[in-house]
Protein backbone atom coordinates (compact mmCIF):
# COMPACT_ATOMS: atom_id res chain seq x y z
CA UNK A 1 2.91 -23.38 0.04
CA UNK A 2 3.69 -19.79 -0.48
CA UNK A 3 2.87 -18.41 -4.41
CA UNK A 4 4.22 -15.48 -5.56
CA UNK A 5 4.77 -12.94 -8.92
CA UNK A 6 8.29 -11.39 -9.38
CA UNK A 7 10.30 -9.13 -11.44
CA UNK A 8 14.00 -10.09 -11.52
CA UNK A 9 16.02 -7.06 -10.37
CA UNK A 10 17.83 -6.50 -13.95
CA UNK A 11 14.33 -6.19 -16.00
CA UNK A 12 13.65 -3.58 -13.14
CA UNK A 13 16.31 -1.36 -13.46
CA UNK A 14 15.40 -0.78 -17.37
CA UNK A 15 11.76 -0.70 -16.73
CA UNK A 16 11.11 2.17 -14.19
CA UNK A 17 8.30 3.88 -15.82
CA UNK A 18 6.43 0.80 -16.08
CA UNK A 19 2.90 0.98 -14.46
CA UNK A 20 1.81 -1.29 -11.67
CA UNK A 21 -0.13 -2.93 -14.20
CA UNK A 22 2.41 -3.82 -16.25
CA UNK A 23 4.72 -4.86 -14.40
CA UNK A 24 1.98 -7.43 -13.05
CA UNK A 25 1.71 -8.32 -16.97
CA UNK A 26 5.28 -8.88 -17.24
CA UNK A 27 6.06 -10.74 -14.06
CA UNK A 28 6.87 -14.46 -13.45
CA UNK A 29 4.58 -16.21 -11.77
CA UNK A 30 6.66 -18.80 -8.75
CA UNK A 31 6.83 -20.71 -5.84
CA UNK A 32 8.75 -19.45 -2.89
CA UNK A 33 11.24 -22.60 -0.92
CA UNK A 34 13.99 -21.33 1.04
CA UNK A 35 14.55 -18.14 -0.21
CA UNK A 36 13.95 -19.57 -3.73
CA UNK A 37 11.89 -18.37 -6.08
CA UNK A 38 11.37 -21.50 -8.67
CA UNK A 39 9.10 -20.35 -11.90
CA UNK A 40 6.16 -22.07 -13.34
CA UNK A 41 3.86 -20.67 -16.27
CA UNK A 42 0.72 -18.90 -16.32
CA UNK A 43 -1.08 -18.15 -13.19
CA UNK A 44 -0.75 -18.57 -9.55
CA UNK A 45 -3.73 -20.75 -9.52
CA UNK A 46 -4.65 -23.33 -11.73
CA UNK A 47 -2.14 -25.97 -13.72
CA UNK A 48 1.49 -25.23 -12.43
CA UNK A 49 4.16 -26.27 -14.56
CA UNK A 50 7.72 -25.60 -13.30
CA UNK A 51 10.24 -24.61 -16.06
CA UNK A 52 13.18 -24.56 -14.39
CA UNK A 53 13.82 -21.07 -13.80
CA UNK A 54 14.72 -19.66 -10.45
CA UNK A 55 16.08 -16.86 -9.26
CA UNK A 56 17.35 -16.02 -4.97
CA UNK A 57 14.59 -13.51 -3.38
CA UNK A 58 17.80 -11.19 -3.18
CA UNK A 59 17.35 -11.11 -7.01
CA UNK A 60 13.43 -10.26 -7.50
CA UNK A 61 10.91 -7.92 -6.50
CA UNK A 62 7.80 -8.73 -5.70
CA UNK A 63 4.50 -7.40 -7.35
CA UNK A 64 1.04 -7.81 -6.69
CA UNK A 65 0.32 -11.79 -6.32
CA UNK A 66 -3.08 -11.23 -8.59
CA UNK A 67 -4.25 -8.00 -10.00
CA UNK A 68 -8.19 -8.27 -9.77
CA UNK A 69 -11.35 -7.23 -11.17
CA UNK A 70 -12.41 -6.44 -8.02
CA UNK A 71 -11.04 -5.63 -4.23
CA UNK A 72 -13.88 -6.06 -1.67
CA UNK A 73 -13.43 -4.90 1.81
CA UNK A 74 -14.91 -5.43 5.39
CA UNK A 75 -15.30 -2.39 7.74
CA UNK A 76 -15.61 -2.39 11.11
CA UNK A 77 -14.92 -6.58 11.28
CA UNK A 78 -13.61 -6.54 14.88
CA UNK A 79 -15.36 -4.87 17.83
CA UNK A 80 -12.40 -2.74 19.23
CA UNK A 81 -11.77 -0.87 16.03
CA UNK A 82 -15.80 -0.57 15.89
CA UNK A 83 -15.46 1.36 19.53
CA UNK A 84 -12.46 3.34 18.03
CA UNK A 85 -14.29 4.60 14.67
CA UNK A 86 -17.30 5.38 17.46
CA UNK A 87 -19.77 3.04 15.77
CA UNK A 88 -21.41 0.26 16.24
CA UNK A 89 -20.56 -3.56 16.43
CA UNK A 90 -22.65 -4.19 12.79
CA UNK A 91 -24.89 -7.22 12.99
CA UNK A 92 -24.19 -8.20 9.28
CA UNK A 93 -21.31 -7.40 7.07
CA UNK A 94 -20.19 -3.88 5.57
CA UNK A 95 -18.28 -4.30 2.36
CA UNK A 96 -17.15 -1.91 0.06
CA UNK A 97 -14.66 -1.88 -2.41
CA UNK A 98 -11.19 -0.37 -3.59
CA UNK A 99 -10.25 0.66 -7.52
CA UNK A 100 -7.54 -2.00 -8.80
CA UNK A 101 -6.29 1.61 -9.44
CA UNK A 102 -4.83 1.69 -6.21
CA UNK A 103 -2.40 -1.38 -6.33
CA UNK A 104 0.84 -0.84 -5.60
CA UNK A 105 3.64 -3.73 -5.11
CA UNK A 106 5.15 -4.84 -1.61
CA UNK A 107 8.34 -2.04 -1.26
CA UNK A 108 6.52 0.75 -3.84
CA UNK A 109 6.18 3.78 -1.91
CA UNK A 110 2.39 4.99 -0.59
CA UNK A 111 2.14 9.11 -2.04
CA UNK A 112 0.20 10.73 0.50
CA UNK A 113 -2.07 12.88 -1.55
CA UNK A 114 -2.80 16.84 -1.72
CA UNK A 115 -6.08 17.05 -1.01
CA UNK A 116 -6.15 14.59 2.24
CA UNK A 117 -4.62 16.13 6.08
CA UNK A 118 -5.32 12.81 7.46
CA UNK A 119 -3.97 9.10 6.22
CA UNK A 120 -4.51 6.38 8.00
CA UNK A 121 -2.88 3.02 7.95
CA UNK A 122 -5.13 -0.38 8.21
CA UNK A 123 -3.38 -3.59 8.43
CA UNK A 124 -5.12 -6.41 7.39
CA UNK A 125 -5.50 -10.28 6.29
CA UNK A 126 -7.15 -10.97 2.63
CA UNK A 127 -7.54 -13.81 0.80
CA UNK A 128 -6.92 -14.29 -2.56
CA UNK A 129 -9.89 -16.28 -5.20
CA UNK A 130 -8.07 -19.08 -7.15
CA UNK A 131 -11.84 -20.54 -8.77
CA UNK A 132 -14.76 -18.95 -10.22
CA UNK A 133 -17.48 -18.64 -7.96
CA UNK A 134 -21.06 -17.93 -9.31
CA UNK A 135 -23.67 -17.61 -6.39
CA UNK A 136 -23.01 -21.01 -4.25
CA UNK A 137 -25.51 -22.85 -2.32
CA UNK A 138 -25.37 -22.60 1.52
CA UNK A 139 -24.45 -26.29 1.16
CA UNK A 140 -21.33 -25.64 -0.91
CA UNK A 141 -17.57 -26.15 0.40
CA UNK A 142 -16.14 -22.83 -0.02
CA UNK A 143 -12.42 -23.91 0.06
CA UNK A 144 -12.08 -24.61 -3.18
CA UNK A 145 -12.65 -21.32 -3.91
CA UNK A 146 -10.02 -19.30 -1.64
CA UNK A 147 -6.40 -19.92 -3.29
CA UNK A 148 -4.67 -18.47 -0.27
CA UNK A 149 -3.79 -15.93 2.31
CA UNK A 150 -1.78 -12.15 1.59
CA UNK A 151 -1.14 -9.26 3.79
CA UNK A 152 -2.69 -5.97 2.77
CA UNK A 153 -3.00 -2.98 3.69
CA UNK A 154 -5.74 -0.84 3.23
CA UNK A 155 -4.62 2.89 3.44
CA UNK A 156 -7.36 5.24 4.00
CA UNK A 157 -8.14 9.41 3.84
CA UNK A 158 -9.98 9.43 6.93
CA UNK A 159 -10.88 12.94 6.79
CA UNK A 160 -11.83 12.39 3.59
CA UNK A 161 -13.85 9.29 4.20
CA UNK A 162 -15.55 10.91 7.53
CA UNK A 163 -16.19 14.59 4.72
CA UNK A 164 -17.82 12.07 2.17
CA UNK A 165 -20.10 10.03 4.39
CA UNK A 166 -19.30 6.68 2.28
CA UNK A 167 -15.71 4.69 1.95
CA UNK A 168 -14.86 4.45 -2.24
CA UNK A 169 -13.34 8.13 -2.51
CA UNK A 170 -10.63 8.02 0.66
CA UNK A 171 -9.93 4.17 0.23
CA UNK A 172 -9.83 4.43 -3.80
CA UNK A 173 -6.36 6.98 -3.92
CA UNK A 174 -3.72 6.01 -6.24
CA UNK A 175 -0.93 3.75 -3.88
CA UNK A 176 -3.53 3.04 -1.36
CA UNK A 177 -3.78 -0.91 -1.74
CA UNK A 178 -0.56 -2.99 -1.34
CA UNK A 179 -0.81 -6.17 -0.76
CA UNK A 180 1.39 -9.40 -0.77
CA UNK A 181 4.22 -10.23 -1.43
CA UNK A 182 2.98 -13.59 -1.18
CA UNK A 183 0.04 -16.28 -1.08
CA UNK A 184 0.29 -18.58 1.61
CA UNK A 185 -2.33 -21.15 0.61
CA UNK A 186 -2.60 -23.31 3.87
CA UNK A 187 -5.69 -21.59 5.92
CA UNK A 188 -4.71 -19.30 9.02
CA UNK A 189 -5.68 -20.99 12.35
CA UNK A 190 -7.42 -19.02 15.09
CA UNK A 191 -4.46 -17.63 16.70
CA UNK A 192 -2.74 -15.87 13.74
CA UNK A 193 -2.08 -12.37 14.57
CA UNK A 194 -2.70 -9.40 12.23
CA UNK A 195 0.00 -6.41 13.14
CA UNK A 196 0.90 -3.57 11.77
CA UNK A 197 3.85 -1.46 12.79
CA UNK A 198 5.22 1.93 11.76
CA UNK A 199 8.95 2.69 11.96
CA UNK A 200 9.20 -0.49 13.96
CA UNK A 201 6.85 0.48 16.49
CA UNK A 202 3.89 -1.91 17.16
CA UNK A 203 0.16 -0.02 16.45
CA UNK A 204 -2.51 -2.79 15.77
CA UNK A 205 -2.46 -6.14 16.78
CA UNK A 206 -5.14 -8.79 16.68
CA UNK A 207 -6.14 -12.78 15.99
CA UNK A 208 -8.12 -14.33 13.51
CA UNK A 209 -10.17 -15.02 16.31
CA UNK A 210 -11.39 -11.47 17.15
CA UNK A 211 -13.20 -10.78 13.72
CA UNK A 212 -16.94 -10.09 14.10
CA UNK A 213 -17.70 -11.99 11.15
CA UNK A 214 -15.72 -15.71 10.22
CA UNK A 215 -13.73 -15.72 6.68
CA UNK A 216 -16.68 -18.35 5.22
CA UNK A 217 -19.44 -15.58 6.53
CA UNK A 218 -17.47 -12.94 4.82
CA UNK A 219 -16.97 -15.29 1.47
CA UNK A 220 -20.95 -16.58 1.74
CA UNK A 221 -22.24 -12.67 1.72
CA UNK A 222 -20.33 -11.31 -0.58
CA UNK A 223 -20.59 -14.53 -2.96
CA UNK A 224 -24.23 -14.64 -3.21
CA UNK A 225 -24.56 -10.89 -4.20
CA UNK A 226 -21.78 -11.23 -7.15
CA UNK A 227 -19.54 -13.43 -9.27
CA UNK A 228 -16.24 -14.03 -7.84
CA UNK A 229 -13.62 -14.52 -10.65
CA UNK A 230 -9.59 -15.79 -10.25
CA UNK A 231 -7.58 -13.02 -8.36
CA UNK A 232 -10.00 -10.96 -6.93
CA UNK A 233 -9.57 -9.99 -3.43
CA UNK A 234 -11.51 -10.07 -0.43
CA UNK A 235 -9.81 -8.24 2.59
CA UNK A 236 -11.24 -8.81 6.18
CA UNK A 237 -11.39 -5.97 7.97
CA UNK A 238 -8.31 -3.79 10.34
CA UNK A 239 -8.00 -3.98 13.67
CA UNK A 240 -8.21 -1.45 16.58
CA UNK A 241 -4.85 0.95 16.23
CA UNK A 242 -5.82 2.72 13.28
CA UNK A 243 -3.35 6.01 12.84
CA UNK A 244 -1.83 8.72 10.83
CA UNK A 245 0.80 8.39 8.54
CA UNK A 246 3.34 10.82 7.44
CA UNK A 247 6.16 11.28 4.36
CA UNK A 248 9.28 9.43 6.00
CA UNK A 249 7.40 6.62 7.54
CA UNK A 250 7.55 2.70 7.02
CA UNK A 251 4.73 0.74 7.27
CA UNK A 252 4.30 -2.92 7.71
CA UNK A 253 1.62 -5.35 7.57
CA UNK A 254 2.51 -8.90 9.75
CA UNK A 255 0.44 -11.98 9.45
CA UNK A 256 0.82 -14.69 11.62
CA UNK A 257 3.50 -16.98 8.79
CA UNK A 258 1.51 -15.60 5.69
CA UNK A 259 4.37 -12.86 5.89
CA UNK A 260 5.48 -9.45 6.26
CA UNK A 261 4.49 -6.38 3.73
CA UNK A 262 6.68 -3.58 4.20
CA UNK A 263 5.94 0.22 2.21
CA UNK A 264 7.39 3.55 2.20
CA UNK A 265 5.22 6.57 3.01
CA UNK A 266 6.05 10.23 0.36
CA UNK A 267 4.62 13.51 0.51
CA UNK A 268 2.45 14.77 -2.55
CA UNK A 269 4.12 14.13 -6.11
CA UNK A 270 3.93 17.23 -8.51
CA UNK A 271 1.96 16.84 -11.56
């Protein structure tokens, strides 16, 4: 089953300065059949109640499937982009975290910012919390907890990353967290791949299967350390392939049949 949150196209067009936070506020949340986007109220998890709305995908734009209280990120989650970043295989999870600052929606354009020489693109799988999750016990079924699957993409300032010694400040820019456009709530088996590509071309490409750490490890370490509420986000880590972006690129984020996120890349806005 594949959840969503859209805008249709004619509430677009005469909302443009909208924030990416309101537009989340004002979307409809909807499950996607055949190029069908049919309505139901209030949340992507929880009680769905269809009410008979629908509108073609040609119709909509996506936004962010959740917009959460927190984003929390794995680094160096498969061994190959380990060897690339010249560190380590880590023998327990790294997390940080990204600013829901950063959201964008699937199609919004990534602004490369001023201050940054380097931006990097990271393709990766995330999951999406549909329950609230307060410190569970190493005997407790996590599934209940993880609504589904997204594509994201976790744009970085490496220079600015490598300059600061610590991820928040070149992960946290403005534009550098799409993710979506949907929620594919059926678990990814081993062999789903993770790609990225830029102007078609092919850069990263990896399976569930090569992650350092499982999806329940990540879910169990970051659980017991803090609450997990609806909508937050917990994104597992890029594969090796990591590489510079530039104004006039497209980049896109495929996941096995979760689905395909697809930005623009600008230069600097002006104040």
């Amino acid at each position: 089953m594949k959840l969503c949150r859209v805008l249709p196209l004619d509430y677009v067009s005469s909302h443009q300065d909208q924030t990416q936070a309101e537009a989340y506020a004002n979307s409809h949340a909807g499950l996607l059949e055949n190029g069908i986007v049919r309505e139901f109220s209030g949340q992507i998890w929880g009680e769905r109640k269809p009410t008979g709305r629908q509108w073609p995908v040609s119709a909509v734009k996506f936004v962010p499937p959740s917009w959460p209280t927190k984003i929390i990120c794995m680094a160096k989650n498969y061994m190959d982009h380990a060897k690339e970043m010249e560190a380590e295989t880590p023998k327990s999870p790294i997390i940080f975290s990204k600013p829901p600052s950063s959201i964008i929606s699937p199609g919004d354009s990534v602004v490369l910012p001023k201050i940054s020489k380097r931006v990097d693109f990271e393709g990766e799988l995330a999951f999406i919390i549909g329950r609230r999750c307060v410190h569970p016990k190493p005997t407790d079924d996590i599934k209940p907890y993880i609504l589904g699957y997204t594509c994201l993409n976790d744009v970085t300032a490496r220079d600015i990353q490598r300059m600061d010694g610590q991820y928040i400040r070149g992960k946290g820019f403005d534009t550098f967290c799409p993710f979506g456009p949907v929620v594919e709530t059926d678990a990814p088996s081993p062999d789903t791949t993770i790609e990225t590509f830029v102007n078609g071309a092919r850069k990263q490409s990896a399976r569930v299967s090569d992650m350092v750490f499982s999806i329940e490890v990540q879910f169990r370490w970051i659980a017991e350390a803090m609450t997990l509420e609806p909508g937050d986000v917990i994104t597992t880590g890029t594969p090796a392939g990591v590489g510079p972006l530039v104004a006039g690129d497209v980049v896109e984020v495929r996941v096995g049949n979760i689905g395909s996120l697809s930005n623009p890349v600008v230069g600097p806005k002006d104040e």
